[in-house]
N, C-alpha and C. Protein backbone atom coordinates (compact mmCIF):
# COMPACT_ATOMS: atom_id res chain seq x y z
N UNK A 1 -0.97 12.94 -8.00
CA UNK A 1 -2.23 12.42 -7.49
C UNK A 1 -3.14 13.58 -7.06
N UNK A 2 -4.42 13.44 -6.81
CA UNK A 2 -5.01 14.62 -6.22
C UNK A 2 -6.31 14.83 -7.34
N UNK A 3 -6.84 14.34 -8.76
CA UNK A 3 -7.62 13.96 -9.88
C UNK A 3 -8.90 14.76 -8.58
N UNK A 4 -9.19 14.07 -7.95
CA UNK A 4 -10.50 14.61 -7.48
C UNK A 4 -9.91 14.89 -5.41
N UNK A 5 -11.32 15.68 -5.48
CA UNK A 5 -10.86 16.50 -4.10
C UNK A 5 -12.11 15.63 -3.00
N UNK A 6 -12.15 15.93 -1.99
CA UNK A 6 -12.82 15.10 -0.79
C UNK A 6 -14.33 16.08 -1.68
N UNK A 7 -14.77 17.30 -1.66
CA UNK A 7 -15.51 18.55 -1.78
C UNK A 7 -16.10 17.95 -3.48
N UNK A 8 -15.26 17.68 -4.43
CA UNK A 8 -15.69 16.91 -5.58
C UNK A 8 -16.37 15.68 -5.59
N UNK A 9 -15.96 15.03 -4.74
CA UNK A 9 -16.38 14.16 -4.69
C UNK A 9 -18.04 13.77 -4.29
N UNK A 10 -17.67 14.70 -2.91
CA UNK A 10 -19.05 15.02 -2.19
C UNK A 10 -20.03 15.47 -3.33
N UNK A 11 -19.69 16.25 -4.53
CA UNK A 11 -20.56 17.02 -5.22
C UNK A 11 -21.12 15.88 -6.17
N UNK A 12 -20.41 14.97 -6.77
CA UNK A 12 -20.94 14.30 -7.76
C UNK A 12 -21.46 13.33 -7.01
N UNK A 13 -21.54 12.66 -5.86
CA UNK A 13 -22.53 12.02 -5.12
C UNK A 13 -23.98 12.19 -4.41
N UNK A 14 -23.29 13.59 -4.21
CA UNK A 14 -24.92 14.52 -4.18
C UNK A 14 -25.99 14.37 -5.93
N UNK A 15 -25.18 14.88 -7.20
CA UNK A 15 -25.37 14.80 -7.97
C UNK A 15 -26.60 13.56 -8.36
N UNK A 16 -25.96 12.48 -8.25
CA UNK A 16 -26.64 11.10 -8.27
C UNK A 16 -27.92 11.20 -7.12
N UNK A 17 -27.45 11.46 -5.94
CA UNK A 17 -28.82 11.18 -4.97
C UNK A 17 -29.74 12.31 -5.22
N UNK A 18 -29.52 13.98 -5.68
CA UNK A 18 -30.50 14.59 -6.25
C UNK A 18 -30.83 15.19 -4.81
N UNK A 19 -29.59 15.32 -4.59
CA UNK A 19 -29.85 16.22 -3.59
C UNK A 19 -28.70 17.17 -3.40
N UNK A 20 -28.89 18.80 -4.13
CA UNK A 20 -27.48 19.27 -4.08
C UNK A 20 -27.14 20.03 -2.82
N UNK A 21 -28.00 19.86 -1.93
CA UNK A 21 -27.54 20.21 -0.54
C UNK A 21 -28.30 19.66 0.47
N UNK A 22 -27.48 19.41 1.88
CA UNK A 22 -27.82 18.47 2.47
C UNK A 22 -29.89 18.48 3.02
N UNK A 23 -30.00 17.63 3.19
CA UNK A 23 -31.29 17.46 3.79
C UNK A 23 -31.54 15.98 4.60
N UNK A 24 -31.69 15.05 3.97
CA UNK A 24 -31.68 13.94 4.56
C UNK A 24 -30.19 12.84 4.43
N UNK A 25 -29.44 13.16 3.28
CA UNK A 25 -27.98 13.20 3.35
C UNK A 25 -27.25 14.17 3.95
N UNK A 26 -26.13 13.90 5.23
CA UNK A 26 -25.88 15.16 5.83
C UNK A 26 -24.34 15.06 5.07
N UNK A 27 -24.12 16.46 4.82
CA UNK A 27 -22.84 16.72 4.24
C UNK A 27 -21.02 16.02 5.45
N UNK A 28 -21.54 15.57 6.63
CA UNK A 28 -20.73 14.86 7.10
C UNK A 28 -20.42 13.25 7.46
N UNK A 29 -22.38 12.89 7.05
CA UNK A 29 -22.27 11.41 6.54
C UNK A 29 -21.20 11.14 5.22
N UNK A 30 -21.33 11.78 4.19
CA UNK A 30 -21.01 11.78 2.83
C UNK A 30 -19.42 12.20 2.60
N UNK A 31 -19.11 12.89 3.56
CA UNK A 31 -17.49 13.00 3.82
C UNK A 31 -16.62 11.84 4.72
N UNK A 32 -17.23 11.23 5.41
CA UNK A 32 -17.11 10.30 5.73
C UNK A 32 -17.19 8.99 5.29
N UNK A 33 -18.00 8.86 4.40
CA UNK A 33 -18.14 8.07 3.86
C UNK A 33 -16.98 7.91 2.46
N UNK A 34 -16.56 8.84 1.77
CA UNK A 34 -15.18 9.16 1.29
C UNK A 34 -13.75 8.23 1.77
N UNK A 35 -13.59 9.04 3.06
CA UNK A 35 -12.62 8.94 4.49
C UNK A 35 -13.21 7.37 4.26
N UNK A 36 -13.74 6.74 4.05
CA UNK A 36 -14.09 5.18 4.55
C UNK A 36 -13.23 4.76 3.14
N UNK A 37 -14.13 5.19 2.09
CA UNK A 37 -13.71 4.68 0.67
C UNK A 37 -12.34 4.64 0.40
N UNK A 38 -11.42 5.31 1.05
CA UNK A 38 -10.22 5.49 0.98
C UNK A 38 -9.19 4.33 1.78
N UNK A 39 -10.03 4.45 2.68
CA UNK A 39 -9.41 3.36 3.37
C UNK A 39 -9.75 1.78 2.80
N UNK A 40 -11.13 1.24 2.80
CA UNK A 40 -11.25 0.76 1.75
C UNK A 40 -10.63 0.30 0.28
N UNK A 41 -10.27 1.17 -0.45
CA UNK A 41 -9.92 0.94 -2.01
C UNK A 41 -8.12 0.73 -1.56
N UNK A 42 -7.80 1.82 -0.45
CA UNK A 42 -6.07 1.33 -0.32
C UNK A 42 -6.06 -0.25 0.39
N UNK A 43 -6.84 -0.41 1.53
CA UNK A 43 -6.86 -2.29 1.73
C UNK A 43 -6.94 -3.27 0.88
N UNK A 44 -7.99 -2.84 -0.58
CA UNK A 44 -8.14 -3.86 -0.87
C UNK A 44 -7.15 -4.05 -2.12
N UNK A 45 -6.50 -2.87 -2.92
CA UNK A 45 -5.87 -3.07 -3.92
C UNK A 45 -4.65 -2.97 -3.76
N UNK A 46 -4.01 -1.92 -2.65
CA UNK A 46 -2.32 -2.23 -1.95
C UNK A 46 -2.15 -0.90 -2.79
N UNK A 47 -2.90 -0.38 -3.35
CA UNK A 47 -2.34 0.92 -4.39
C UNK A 47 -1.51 2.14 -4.16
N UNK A 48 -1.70 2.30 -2.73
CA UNK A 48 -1.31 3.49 -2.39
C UNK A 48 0.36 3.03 -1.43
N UNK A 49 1.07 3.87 -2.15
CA UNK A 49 2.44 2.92 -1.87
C UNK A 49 3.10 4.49 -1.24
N UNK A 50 4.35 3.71 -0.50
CA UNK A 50 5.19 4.88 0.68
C UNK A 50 6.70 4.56 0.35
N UNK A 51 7.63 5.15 0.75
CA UNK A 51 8.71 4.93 1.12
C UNK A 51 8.79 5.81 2.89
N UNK A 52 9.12 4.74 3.59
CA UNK A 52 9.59 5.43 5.28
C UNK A 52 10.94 5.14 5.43
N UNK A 53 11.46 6.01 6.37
CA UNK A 53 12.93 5.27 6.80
C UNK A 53 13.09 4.71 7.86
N UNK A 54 13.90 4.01 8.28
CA UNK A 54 13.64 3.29 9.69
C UNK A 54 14.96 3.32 9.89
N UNK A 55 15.40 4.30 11.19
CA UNK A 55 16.76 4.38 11.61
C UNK A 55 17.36 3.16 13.11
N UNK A 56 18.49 3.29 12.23
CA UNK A 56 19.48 2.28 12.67
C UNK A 56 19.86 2.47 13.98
N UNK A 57 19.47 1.42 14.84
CA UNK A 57 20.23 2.25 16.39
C UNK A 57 21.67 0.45 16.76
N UNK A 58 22.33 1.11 16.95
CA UNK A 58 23.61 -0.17 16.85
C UNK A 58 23.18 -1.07 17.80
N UNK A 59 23.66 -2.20 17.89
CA UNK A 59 23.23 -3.53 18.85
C UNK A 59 21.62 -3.75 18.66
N UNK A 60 20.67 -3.52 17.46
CA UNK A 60 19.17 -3.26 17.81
C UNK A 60 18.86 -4.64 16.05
N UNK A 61 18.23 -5.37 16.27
CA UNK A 61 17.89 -6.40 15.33
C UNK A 61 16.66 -5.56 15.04
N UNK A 62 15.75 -5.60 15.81
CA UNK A 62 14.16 -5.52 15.58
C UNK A 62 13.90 -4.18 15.67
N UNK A 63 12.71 -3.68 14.96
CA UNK A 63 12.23 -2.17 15.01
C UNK A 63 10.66 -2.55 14.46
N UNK A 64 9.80 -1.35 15.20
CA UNK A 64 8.59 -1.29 14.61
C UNK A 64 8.48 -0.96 13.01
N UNK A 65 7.44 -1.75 12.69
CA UNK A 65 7.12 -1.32 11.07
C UNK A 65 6.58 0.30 10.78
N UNK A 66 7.05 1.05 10.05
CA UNK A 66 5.82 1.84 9.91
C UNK A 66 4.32 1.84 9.74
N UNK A 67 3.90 3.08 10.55
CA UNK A 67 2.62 3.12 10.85
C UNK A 67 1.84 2.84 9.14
N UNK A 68 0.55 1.89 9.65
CA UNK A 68 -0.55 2.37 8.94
C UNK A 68 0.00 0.87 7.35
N UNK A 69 1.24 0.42 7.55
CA UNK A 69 1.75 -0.28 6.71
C UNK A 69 1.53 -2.27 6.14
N UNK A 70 0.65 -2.16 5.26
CA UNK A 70 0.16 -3.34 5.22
C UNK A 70 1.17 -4.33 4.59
N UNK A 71 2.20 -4.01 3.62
CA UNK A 71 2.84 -5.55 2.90
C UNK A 71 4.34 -4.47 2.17
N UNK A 72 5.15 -4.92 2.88
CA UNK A 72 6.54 -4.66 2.47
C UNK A 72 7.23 -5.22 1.24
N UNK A 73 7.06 -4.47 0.31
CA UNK A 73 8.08 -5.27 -0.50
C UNK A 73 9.83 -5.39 -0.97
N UNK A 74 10.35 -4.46 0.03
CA UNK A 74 11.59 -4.57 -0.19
C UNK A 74 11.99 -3.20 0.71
N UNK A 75 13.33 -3.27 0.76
CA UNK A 75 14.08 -2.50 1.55
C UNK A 75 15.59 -2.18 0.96
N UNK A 76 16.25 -0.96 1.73
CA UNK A 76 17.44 -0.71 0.99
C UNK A 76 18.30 0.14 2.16
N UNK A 77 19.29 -0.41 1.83
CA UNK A 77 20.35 -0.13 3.03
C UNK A 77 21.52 0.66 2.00
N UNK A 78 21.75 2.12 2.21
CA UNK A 78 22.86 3.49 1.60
C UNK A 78 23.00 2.93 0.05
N UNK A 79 21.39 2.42 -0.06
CA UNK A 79 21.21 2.67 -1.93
C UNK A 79 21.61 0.96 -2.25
N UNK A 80 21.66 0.11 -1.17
CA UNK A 80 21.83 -1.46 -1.62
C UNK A 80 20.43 -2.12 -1.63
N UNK A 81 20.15 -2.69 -2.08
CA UNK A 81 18.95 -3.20 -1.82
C UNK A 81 18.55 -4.43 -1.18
N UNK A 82 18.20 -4.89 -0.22
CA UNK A 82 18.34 -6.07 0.93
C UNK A 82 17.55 -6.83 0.47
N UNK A 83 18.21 -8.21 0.63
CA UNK A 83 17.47 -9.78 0.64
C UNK A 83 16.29 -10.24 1.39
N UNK A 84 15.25 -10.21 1.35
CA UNK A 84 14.06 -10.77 1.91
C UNK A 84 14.55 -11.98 3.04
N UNK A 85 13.99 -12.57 3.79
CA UNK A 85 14.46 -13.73 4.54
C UNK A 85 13.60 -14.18 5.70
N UNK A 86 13.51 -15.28 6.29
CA UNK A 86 12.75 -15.88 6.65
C UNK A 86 12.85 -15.59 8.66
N UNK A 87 12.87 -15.23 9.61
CA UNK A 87 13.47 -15.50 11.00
C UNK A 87 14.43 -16.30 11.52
N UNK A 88 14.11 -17.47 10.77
CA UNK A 88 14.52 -18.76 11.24
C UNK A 88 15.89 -19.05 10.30
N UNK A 89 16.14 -17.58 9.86
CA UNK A 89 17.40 -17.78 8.18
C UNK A 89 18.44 -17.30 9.49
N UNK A 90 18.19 -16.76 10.56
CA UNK A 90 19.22 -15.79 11.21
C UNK A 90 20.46 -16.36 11.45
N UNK A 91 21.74 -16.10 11.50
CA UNK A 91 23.10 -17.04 11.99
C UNK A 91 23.41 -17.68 11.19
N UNK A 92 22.40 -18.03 10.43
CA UNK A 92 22.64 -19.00 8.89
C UNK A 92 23.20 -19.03 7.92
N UNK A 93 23.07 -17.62 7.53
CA UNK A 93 22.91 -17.30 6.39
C UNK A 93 24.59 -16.25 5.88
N UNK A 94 25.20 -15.92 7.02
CA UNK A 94 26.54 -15.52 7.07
C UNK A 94 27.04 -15.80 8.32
N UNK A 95 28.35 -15.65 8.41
CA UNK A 95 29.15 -15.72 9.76
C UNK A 95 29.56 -14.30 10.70
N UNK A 96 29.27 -13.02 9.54
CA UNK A 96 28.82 -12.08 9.69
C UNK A 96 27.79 -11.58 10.87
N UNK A 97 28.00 -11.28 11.79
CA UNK A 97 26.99 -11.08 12.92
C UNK A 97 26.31 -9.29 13.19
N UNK A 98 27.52 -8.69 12.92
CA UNK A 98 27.46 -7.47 13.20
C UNK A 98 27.92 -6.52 12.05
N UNK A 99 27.37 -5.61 11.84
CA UNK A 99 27.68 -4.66 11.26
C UNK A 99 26.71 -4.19 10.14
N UNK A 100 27.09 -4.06 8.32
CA UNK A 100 26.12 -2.98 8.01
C UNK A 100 24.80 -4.12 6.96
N UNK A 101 23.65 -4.02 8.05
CA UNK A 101 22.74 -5.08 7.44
C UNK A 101 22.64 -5.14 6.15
N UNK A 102 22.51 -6.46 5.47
CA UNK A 102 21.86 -6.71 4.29
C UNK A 102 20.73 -7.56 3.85
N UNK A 103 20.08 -8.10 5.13
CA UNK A 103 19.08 -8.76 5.25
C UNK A 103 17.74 -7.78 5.66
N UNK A 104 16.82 -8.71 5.65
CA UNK A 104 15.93 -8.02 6.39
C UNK A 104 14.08 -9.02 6.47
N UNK A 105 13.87 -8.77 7.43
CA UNK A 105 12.62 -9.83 7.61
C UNK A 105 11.41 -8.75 7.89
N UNK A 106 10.18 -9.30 7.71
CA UNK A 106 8.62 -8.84 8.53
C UNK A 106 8.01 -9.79 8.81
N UNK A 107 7.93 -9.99 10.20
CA UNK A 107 7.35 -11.08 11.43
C UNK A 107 7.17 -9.90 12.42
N UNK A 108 5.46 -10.71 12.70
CA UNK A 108 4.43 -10.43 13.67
C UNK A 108 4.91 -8.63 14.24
N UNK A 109 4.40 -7.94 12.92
CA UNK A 109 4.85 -6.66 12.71
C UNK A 109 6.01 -5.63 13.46
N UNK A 110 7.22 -6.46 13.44
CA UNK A 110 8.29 -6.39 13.52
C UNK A 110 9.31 -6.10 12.11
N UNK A 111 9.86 -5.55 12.04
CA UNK A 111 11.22 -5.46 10.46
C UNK A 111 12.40 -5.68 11.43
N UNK A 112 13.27 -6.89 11.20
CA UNK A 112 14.16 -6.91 11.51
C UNK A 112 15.41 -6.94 10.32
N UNK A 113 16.61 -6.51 10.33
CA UNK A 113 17.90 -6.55 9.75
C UNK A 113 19.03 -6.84 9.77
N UNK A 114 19.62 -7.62 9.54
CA UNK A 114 20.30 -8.42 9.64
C UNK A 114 22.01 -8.53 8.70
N UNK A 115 22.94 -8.12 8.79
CA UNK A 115 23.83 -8.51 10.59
C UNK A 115 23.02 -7.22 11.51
N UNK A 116 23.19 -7.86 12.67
CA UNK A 116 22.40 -6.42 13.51
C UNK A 116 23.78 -4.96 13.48
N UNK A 117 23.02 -4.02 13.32
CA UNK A 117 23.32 -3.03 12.91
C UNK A 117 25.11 -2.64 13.80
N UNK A 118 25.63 -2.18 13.46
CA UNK A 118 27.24 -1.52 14.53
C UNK A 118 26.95 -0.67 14.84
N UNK A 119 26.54 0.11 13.69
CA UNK A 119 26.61 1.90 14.01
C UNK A 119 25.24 2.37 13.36
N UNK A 120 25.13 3.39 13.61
CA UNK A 120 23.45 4.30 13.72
C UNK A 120 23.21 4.53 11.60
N UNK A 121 22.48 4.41 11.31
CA UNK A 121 22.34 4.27 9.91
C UNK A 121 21.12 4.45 9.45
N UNK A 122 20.23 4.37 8.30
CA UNK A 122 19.12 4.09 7.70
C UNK A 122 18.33 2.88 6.98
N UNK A 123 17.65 2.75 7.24
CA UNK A 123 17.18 1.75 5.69
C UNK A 123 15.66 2.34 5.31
N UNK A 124 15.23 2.76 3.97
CA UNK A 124 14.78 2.60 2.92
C UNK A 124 13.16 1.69 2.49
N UNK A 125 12.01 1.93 3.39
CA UNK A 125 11.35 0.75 3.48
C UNK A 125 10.46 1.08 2.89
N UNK A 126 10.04 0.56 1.21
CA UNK A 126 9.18 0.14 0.05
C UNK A 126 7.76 -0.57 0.57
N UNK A 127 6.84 -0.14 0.26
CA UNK A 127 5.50 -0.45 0.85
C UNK A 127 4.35 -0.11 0.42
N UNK A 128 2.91 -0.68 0.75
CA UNK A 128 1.65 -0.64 0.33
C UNK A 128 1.27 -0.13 1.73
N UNK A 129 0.38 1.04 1.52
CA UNK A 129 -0.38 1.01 3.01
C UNK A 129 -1.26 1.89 3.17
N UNK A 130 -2.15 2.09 4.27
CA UNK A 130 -3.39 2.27 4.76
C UNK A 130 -3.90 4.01 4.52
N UNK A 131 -4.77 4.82 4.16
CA UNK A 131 -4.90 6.02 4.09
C UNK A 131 -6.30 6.25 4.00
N UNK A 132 -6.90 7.09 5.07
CA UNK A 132 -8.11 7.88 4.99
C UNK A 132 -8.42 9.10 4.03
N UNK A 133 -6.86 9.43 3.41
CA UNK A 133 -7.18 10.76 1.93
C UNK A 133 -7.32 10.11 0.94
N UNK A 134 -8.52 10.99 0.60
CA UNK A 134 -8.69 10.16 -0.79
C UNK A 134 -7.91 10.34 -1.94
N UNK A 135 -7.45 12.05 -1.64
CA UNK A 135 -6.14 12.09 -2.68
C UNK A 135 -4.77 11.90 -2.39
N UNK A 136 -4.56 10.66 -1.74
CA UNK A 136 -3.64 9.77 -1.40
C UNK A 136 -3.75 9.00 -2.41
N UNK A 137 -4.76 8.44 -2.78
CA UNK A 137 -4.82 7.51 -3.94
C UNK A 137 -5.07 7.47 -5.07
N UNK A 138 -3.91 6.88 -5.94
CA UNK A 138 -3.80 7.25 -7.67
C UNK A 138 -5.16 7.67 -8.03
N UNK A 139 -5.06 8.39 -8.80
CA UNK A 139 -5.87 8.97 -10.01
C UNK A 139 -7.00 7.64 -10.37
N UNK A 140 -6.66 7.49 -11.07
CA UNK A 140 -7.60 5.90 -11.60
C UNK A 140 -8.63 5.07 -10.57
N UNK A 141 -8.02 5.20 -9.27
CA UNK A 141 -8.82 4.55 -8.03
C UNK A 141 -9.72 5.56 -7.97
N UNK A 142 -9.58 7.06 -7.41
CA UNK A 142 -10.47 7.91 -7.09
C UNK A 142 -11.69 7.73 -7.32
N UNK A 143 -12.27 7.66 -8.57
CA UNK A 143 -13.84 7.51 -8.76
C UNK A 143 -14.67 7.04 -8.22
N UNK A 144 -14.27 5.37 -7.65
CA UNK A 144 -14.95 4.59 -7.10
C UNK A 144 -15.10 4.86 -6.18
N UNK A 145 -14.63 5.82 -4.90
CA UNK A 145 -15.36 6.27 -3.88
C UNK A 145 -16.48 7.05 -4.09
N UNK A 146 -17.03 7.42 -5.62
CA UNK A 146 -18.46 7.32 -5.63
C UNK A 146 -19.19 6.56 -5.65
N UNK A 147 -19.17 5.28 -6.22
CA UNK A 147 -19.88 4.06 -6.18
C UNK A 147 -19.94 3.66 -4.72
N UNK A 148 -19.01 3.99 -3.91
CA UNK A 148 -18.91 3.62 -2.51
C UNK A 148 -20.26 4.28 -1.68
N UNK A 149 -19.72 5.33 -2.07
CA UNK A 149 -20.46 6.75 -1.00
C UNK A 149 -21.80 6.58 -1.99
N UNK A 150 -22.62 5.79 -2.99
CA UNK A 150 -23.60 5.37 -3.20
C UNK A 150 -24.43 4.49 -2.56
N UNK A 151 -23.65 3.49 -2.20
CA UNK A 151 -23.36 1.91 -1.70
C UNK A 151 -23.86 2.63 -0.31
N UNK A 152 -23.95 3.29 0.68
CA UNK A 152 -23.88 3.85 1.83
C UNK A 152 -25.19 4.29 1.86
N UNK A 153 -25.32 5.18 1.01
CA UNK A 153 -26.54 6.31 1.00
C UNK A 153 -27.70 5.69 0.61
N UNK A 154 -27.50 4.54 -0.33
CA UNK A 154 -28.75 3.58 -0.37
C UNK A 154 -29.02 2.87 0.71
N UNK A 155 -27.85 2.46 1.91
CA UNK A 155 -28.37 1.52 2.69
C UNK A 155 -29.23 2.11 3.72
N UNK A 156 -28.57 3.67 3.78
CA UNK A 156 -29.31 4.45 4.44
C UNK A 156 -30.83 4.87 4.41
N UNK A 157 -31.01 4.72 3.10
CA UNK A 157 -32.14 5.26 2.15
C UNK A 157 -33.60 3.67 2.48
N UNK A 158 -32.56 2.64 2.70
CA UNK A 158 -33.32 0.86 3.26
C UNK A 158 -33.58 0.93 1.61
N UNK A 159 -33.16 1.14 0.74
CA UNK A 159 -33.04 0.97 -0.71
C UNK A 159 -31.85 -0.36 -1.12
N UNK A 160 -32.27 -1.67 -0.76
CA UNK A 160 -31.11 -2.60 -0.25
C UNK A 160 -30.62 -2.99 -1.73
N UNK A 161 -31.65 -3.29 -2.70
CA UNK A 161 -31.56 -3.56 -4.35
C UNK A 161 -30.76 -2.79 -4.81
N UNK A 162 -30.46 -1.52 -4.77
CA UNK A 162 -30.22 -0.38 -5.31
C UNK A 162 -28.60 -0.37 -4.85
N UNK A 163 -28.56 -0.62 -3.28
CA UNK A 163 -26.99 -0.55 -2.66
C UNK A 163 -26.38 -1.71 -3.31
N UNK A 164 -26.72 -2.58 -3.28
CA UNK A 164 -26.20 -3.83 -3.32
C UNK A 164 -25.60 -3.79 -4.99
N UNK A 165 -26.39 -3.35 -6.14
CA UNK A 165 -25.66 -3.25 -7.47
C UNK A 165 -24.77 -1.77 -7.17
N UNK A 166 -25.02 -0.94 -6.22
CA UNK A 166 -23.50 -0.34 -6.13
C UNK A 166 -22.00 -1.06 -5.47
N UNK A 167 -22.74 -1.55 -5.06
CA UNK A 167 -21.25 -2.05 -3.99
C UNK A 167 -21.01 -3.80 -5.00
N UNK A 168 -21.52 -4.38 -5.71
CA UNK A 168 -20.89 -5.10 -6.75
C UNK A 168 -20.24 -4.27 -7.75
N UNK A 169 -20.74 -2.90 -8.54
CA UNK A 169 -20.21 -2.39 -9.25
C UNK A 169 -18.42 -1.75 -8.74
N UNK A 170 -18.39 -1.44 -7.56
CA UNK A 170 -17.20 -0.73 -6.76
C UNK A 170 -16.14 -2.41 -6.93
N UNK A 171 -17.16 -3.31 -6.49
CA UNK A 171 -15.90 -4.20 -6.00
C UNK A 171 -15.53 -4.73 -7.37
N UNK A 172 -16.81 -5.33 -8.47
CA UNK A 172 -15.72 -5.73 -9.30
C UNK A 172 -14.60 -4.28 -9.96
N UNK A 173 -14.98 -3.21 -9.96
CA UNK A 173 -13.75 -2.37 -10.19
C UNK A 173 -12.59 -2.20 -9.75
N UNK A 174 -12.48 -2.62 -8.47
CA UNK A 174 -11.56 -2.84 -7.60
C UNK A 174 -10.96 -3.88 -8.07
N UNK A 175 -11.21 -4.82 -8.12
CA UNK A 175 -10.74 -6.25 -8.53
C UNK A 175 -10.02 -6.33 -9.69
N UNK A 176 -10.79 -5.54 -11.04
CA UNK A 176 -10.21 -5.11 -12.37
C UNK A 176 -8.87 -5.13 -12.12
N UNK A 177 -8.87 -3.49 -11.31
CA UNK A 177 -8.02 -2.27 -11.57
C UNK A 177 -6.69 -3.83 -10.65
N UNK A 178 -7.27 -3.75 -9.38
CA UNK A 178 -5.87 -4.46 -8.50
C UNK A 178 -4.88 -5.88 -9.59
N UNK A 179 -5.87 -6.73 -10.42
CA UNK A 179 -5.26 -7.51 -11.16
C UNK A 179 -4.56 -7.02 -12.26
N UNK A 180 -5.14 -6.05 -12.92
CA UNK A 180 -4.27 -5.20 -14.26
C UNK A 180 -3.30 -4.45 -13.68
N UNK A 181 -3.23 -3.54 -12.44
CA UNK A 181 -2.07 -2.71 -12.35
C UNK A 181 -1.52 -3.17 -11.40
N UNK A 182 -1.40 -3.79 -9.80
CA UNK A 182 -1.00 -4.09 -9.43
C UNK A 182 -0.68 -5.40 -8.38
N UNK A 183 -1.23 -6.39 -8.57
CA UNK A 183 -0.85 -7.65 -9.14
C UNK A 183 0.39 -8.23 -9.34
N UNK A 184 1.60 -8.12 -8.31
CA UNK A 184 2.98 -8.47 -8.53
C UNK A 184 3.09 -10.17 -8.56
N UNK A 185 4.23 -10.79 -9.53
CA UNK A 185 4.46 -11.75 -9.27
C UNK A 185 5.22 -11.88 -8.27
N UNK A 186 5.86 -13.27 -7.82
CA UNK A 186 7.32 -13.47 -7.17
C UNK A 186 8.30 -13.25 -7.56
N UNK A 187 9.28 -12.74 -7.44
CA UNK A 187 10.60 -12.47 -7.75
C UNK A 187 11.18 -14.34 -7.59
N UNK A 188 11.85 -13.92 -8.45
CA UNK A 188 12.65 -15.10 -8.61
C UNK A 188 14.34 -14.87 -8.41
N UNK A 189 15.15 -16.62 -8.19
CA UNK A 189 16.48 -15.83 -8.16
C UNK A 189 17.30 -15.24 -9.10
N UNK A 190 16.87 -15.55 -10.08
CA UNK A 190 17.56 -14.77 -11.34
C UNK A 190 17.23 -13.29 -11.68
N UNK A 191 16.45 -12.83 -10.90
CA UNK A 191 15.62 -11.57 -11.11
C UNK A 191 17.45 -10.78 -10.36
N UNK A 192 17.73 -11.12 -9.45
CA UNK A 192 19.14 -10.66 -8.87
C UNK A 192 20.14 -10.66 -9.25
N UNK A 193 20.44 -11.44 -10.18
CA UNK A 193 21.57 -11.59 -11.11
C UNK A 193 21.72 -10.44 -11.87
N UNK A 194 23.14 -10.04 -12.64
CA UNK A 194 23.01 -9.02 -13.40
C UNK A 194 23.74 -9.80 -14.81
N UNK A 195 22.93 -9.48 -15.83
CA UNK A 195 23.38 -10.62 -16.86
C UNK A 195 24.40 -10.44 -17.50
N UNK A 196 25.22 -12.18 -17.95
CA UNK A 196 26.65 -11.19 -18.42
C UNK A 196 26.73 -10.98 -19.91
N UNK A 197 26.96 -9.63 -20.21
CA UNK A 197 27.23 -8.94 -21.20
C UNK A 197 28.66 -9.34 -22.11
N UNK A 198 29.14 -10.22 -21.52
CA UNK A 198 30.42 -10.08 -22.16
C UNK A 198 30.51 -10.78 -23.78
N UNK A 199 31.15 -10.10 -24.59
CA UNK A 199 31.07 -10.29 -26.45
C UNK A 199 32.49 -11.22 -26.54
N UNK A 200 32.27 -12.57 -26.65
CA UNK A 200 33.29 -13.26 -27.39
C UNK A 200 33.70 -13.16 -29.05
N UNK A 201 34.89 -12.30 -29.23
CA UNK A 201 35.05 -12.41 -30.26
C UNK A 201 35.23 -13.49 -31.11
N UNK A 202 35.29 -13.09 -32.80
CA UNK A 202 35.02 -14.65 -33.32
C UNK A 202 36.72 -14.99 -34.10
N UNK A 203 36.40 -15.92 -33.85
CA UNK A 203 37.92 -16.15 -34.30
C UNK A 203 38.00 -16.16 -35.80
């Protein structure tokens, strides 16, 4: 990742407003305005993805989510990969109470795991989430924090016609890009299964 730089960016937005150094655009509106776009394009498309770890403390169900972390999609306990589940699945779902989790929930930004933990350990937590760098975010997203940092500089400019077909142009791109690349379905239960391979010979 990294296609364009905060300093590139700034340049080809200057480019467009025709102004290659600051005057009535200040070179820290326009970096900021970046720092926005970033945050922005990772909210709205989930693009910019993490792995954190979240350590195991024994007798402990619940732990904070990682920072900055909008939508979990899975988790993994010493390379297993844990079952999604509901709060209300707890006690239910094994007789198993204690020891090395294989569950795991996100409620009211909480991750809990489930049997609660014995001993001190890791898990593995798969995710979409929040970033003010712009080269935090894939290659392909980058651009559109020019259309953004357009979208800005016109409103600034009281050029409202002008902002307004930037900031439709940004969003339907956004919209494109989030339905073609990332756009997950539901997992289903057969997605867990491992299929059986086995060759009946023929008689």
């Amino acid at each position: 990742m990294g296609f364009y730089t905060k300093a590139t960016l700034k340049t080809e937005i200057r480019a467009l407003l025709k102004e290659p150094t600051e005057l009535f655009f200040l070179d820290t509106e326009i970096e900021g305005w970046i720092d926005q776009a970033a945050v922005d394009i990772s909210m709205k498309t989930l693009c910019y993805e993490s792995i954190d770890t979240v350590t195991l403390v024994s007798g402990t169900i619940e732990y904070s989510v990682p920072t900055d972390t909008i939508k979990i999609y899975g988790c993994s306990n010493s390379n297993d990969g844990m079952i999604k589940i509901h709060p209300r699945n707890l006690a239910h779902i094994t007789e198993v109470t204690s020891g090395a989790p294989k569950y795991y929930y996100h409620f009211a930004d909480k991750l809990g795991f489930y049997p609660i933990a014995s001993a001190t350990g890791s898990v593995s937590v798969y995710s979409s989430k929040i970033t003010n760098d712009i080269t935090d975010i894939p290659d392909e997203y980058q651009p559109y924090a020019i259309s953004f940092g357009m979208w800005k500089a016109k409103l600034k400019d009281d050029k409202f016609s002008q902002a307004n077909a930037y900031l439709v142009q940004y969003l339907n791109s956004l919209i494109f890009h989030r339905q073609d690349l990332y756009e997950r379905g539901v997992d289903s239960k057969d997605m867990a299964k491992v299929p059986d391979r086995t060759v009946i010979a023929e008689k």
